[in-house]
N, C-alpha and C. Protein backbone atom coordinates (compact mmCIF):
# COMPACT_ATOMS: atom_id res chain seq x y z
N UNK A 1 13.80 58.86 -5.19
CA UNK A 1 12.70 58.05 -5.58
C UNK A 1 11.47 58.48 -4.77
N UNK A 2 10.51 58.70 -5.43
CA UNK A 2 8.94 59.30 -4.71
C UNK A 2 8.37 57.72 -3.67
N UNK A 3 8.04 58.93 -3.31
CA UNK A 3 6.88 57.35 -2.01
C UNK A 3 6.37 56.51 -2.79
N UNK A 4 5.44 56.70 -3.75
CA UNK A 4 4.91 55.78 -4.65
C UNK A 4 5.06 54.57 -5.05
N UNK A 5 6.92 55.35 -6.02
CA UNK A 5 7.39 53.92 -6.55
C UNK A 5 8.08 53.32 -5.72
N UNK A 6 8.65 53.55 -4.74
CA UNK A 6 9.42 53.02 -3.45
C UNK A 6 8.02 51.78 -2.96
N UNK A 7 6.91 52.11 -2.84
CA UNK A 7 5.41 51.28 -2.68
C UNK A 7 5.33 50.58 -4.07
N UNK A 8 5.26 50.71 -4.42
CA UNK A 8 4.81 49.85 -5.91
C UNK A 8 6.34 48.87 -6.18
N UNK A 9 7.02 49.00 -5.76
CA UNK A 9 8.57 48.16 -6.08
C UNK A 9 8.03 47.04 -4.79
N UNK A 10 8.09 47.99 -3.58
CA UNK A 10 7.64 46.87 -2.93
C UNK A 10 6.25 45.72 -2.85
N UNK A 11 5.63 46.28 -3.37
CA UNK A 11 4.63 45.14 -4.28
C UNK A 11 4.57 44.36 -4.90
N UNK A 12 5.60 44.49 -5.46
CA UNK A 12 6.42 43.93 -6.57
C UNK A 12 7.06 42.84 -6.12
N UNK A 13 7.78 43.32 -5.43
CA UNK A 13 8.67 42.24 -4.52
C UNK A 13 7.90 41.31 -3.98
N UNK A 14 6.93 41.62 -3.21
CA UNK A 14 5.86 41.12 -2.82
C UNK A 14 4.93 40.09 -3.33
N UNK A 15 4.66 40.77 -4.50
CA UNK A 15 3.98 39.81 -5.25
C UNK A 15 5.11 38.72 -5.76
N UNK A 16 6.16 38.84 -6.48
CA UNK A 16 7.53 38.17 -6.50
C UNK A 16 7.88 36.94 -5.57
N UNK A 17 7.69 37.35 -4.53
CA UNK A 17 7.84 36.41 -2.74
C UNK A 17 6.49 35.70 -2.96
N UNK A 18 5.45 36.24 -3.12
CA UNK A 18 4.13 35.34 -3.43
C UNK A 18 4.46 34.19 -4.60
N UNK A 19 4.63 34.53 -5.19
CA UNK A 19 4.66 33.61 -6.56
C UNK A 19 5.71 32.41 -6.07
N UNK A 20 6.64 32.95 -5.75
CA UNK A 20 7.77 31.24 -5.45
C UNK A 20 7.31 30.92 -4.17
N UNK A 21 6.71 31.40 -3.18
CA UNK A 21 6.25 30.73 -2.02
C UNK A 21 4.94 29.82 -2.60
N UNK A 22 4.32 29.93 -3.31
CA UNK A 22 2.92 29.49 -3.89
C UNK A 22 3.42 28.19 -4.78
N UNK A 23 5.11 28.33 -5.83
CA UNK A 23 5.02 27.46 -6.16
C UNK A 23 5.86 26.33 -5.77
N UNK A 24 6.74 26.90 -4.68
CA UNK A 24 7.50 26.29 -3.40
C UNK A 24 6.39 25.25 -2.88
N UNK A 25 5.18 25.57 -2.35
CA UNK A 25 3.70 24.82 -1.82
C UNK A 25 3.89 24.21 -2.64
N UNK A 26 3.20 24.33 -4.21
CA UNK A 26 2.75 23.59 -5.02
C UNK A 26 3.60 22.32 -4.79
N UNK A 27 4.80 22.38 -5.35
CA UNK A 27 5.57 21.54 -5.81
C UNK A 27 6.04 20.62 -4.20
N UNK A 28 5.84 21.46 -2.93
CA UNK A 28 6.15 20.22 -1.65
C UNK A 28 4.63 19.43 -1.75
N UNK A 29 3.57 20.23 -2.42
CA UNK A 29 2.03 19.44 -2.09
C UNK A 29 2.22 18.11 -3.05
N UNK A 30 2.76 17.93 -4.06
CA UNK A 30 2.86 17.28 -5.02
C UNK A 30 3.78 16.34 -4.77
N UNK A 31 4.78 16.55 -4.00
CA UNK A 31 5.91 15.48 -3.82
C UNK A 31 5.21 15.17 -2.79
N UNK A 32 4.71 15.31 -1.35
CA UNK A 32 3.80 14.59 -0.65
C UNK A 32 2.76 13.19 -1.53
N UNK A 33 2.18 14.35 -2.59
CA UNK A 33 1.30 12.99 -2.91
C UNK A 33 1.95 12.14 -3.64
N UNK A 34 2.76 12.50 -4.63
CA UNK A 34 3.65 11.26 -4.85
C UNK A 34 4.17 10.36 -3.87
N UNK A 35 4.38 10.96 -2.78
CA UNK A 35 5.39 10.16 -1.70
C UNK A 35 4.11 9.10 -0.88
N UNK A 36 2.71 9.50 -1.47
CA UNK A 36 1.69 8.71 -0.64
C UNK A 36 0.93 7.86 -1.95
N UNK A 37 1.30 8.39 -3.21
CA UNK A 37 1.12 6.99 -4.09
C UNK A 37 2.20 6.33 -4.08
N UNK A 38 3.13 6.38 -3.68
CA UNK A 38 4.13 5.43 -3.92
C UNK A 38 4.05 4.41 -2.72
N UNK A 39 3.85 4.73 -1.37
CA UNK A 39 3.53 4.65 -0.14
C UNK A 39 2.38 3.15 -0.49
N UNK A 40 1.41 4.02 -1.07
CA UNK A 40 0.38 2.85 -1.14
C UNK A 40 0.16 2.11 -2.26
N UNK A 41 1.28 2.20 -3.44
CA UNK A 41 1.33 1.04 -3.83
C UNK A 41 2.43 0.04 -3.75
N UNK A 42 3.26 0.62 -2.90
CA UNK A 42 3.99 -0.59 -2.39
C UNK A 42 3.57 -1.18 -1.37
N UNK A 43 2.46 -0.51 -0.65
CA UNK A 43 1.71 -1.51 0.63
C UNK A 43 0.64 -2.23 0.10
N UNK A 44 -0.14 -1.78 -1.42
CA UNK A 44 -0.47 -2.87 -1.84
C UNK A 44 0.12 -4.42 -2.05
N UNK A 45 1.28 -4.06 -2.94
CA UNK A 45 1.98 -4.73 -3.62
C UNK A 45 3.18 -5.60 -2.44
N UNK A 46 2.99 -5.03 -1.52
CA UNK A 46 3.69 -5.76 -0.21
C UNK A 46 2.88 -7.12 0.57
N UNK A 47 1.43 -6.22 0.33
CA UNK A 47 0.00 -7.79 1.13
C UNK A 47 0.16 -8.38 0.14
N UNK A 48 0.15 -8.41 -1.26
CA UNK A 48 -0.06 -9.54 -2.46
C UNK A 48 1.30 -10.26 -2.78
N UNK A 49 2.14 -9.95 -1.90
CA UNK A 49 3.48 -10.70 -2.41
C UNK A 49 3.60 -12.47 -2.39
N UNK A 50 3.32 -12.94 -3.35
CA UNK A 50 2.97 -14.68 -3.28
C UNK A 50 3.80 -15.04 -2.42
N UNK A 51 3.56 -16.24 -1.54
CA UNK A 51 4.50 -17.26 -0.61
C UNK A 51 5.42 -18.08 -1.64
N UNK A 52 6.83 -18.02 -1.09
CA UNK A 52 7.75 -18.84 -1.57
C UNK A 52 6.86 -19.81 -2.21
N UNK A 53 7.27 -20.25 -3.21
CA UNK A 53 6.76 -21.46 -3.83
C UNK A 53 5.43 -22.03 -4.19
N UNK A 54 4.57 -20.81 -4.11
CA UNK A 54 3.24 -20.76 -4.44
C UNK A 54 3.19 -19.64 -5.96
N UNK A 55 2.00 -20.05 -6.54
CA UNK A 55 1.12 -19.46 -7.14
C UNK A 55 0.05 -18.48 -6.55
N UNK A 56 -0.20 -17.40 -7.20
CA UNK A 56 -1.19 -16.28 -6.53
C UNK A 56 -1.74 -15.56 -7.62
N UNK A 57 -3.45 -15.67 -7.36
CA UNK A 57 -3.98 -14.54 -8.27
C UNK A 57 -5.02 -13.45 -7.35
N UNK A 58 -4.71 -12.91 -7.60
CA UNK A 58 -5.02 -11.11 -6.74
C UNK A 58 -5.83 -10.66 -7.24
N UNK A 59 -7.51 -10.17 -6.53
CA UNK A 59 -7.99 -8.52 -6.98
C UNK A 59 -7.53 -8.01 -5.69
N UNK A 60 -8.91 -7.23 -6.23
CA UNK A 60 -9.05 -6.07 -4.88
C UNK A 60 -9.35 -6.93 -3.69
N UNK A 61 -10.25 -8.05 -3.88
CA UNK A 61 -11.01 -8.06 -3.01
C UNK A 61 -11.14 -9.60 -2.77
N UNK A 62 -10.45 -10.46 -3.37
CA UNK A 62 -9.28 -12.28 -3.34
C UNK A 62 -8.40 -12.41 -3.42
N UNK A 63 -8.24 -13.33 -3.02
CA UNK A 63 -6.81 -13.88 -2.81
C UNK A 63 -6.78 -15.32 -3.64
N UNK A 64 -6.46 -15.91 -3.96
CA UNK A 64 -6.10 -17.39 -4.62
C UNK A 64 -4.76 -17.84 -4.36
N UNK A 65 -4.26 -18.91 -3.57
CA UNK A 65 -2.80 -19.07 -3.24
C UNK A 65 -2.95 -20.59 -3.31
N UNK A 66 -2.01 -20.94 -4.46
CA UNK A 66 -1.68 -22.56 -4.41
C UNK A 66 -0.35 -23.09 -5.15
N UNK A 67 0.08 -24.09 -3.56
CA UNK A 67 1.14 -24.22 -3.35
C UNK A 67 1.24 -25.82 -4.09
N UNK A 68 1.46 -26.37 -5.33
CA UNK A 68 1.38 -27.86 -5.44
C UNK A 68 2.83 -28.02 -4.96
N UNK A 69 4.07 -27.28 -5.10
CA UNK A 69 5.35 -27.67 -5.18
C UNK A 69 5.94 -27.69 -3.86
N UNK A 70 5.45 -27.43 -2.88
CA UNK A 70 5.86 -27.25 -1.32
C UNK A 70 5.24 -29.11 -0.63
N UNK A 71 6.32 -29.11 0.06
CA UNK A 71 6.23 -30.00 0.94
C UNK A 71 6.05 -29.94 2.60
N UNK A 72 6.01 -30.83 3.03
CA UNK A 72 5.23 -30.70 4.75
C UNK A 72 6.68 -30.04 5.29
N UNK A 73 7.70 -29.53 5.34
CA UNK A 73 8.67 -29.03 6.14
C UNK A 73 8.51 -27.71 6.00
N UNK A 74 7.82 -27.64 4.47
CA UNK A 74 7.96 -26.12 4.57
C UNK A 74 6.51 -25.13 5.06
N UNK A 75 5.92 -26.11 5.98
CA UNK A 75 4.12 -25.63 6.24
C UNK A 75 4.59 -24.51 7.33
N UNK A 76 5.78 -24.54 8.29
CA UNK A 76 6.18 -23.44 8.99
C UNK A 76 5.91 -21.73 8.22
N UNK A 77 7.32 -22.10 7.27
CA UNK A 77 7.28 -20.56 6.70
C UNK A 77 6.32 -20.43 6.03
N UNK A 78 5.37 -21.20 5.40
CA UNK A 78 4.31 -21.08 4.43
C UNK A 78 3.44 -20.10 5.42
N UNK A 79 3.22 -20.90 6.74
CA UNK A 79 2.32 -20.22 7.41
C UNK A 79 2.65 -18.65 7.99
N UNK A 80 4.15 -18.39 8.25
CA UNK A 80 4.30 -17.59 8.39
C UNK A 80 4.28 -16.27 7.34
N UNK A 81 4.26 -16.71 6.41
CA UNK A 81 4.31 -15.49 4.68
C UNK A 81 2.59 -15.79 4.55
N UNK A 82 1.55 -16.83 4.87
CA UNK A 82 0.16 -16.35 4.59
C UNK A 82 -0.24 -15.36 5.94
N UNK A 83 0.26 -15.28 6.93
CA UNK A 83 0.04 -14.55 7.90
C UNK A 83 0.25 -13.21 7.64
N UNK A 84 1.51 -13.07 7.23
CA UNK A 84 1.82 -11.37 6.68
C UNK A 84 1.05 -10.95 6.06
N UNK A 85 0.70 -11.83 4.59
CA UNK A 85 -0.12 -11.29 3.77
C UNK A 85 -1.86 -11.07 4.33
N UNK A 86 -2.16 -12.04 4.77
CA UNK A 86 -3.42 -11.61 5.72
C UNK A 86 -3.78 -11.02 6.57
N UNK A 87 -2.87 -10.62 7.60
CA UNK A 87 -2.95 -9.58 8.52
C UNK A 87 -2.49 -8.08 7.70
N UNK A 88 -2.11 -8.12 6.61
CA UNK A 88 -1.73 -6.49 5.73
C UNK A 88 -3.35 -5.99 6.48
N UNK A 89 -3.08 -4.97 6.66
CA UNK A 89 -4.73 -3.24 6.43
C UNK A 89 -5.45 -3.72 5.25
N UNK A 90 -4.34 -3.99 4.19
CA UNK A 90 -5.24 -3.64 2.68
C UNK A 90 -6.55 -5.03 3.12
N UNK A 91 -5.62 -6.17 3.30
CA UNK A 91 -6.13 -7.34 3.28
C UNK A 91 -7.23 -7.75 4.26
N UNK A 92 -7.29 -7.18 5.63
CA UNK A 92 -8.26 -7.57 6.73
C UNK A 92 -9.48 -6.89 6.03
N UNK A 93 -9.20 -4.80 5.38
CA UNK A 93 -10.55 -4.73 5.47
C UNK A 93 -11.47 -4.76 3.92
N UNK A 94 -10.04 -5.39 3.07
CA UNK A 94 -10.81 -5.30 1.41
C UNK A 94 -11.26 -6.77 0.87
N UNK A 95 -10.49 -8.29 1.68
CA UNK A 95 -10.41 -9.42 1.46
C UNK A 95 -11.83 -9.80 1.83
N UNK A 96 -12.96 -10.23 0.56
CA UNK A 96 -13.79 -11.15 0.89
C UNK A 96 -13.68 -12.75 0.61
N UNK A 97 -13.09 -13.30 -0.31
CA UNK A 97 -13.20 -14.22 -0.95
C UNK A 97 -11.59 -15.07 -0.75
N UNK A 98 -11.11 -15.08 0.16
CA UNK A 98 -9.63 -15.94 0.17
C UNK A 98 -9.66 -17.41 -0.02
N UNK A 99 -8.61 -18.05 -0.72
CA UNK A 99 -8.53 -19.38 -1.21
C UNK A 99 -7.44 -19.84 -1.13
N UNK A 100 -7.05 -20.68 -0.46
CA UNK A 100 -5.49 -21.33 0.10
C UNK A 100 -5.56 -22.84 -0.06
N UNK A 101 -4.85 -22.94 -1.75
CA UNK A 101 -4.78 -24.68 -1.97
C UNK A 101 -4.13 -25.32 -1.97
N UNK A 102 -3.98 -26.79 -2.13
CA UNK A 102 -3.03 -27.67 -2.50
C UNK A 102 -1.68 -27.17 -1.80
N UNK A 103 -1.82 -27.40 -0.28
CA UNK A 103 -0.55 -26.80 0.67
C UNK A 103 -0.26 -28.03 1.58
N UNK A 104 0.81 -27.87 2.41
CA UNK A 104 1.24 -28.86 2.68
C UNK A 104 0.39 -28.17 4.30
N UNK A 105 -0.43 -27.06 4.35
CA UNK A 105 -0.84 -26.64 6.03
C UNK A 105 -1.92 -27.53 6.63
N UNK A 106 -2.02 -28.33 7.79
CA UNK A 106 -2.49 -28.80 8.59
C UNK A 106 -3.79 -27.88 9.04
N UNK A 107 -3.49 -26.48 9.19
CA UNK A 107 -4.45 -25.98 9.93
C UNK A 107 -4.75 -24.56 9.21
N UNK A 108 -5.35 -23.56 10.02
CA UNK A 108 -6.28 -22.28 9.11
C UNK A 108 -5.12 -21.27 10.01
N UNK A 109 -4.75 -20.66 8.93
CA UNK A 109 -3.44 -19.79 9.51
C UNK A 109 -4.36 -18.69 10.25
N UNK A 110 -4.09 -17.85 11.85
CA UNK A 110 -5.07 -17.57 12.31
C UNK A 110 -5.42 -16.35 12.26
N UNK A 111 -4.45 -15.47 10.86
CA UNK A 111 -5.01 -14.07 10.61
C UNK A 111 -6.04 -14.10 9.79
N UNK A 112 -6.89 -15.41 9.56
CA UNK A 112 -8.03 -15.64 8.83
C UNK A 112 -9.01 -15.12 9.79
N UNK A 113 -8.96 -15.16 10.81
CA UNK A 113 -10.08 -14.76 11.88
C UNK A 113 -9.90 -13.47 11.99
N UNK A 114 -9.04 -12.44 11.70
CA UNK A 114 -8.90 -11.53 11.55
C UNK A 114 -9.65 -10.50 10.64
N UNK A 115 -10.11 -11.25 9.49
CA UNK A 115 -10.06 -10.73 7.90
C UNK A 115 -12.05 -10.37 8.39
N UNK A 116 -12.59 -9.34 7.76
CA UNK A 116 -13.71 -8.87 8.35
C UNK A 116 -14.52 -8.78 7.39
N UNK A 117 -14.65 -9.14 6.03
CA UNK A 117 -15.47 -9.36 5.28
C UNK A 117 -15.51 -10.39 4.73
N UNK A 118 -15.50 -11.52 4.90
CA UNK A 118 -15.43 -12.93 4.50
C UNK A 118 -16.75 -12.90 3.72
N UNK A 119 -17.23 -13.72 2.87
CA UNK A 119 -18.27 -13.90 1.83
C UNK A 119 -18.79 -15.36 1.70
N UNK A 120 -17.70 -16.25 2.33
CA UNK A 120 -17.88 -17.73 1.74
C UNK A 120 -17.16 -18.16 3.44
């Protein structure tokens, strides 16, 4: 075999090794971003998860939570599931407008002081 094609095979190869390394990338770049939409919409969908025994209507950027069917024993865990949901990332820095009704809570659950764009 001449020098040439012994060079040109290996180019070949070369270019060959290029192509599945390129689409080896492609396809780990792509399962990354899948793995970071999935990521963030279950961390959406994790801050908006309604409290036991409440009602909830969600944007981007409210909250609406009302509890008529809860009674005063259950103002503990109530407070503890509006806390989760208010202290979420999504929720401190996208929440302007939050609304927490007809609950059996005594007091202002205190990841409200947390939340950094309040409107009202």
């Amino acid at each position: 075999m001449s020098r040439k094609t012994t060079r040109s095979r290996a180019i070949q190869r070369l270019q060959f090794v290029f192509i599945l390394q390129s689409k080896q990338d492609r396809e780990m770049w792509f399962a990354v971003a899948l793995f970071t939409l999935v990521a963030c919409v279950d961390a959406i969908s994790n801050t908006t998860q309604c409290p036991t025994g409440c009602n909830c209507q969600v944007t981007s950027s409210s909250l609406a939570v009302e509890c008529r069917r809860l009674h005063a024993d259950d103002e503990k865990q109530l407070s503890i599931e509006l806390d989760s949901i208010l202290s979420a990332e999504h929720a401190v820095i996208h929440l302007t407008s939050p609304s927490i009704e007809r609950t059996p809570l005594t007091f202002v659950p205190s990841s409200v002081c947390e939340l950094v764009n309040l409107l009202h």
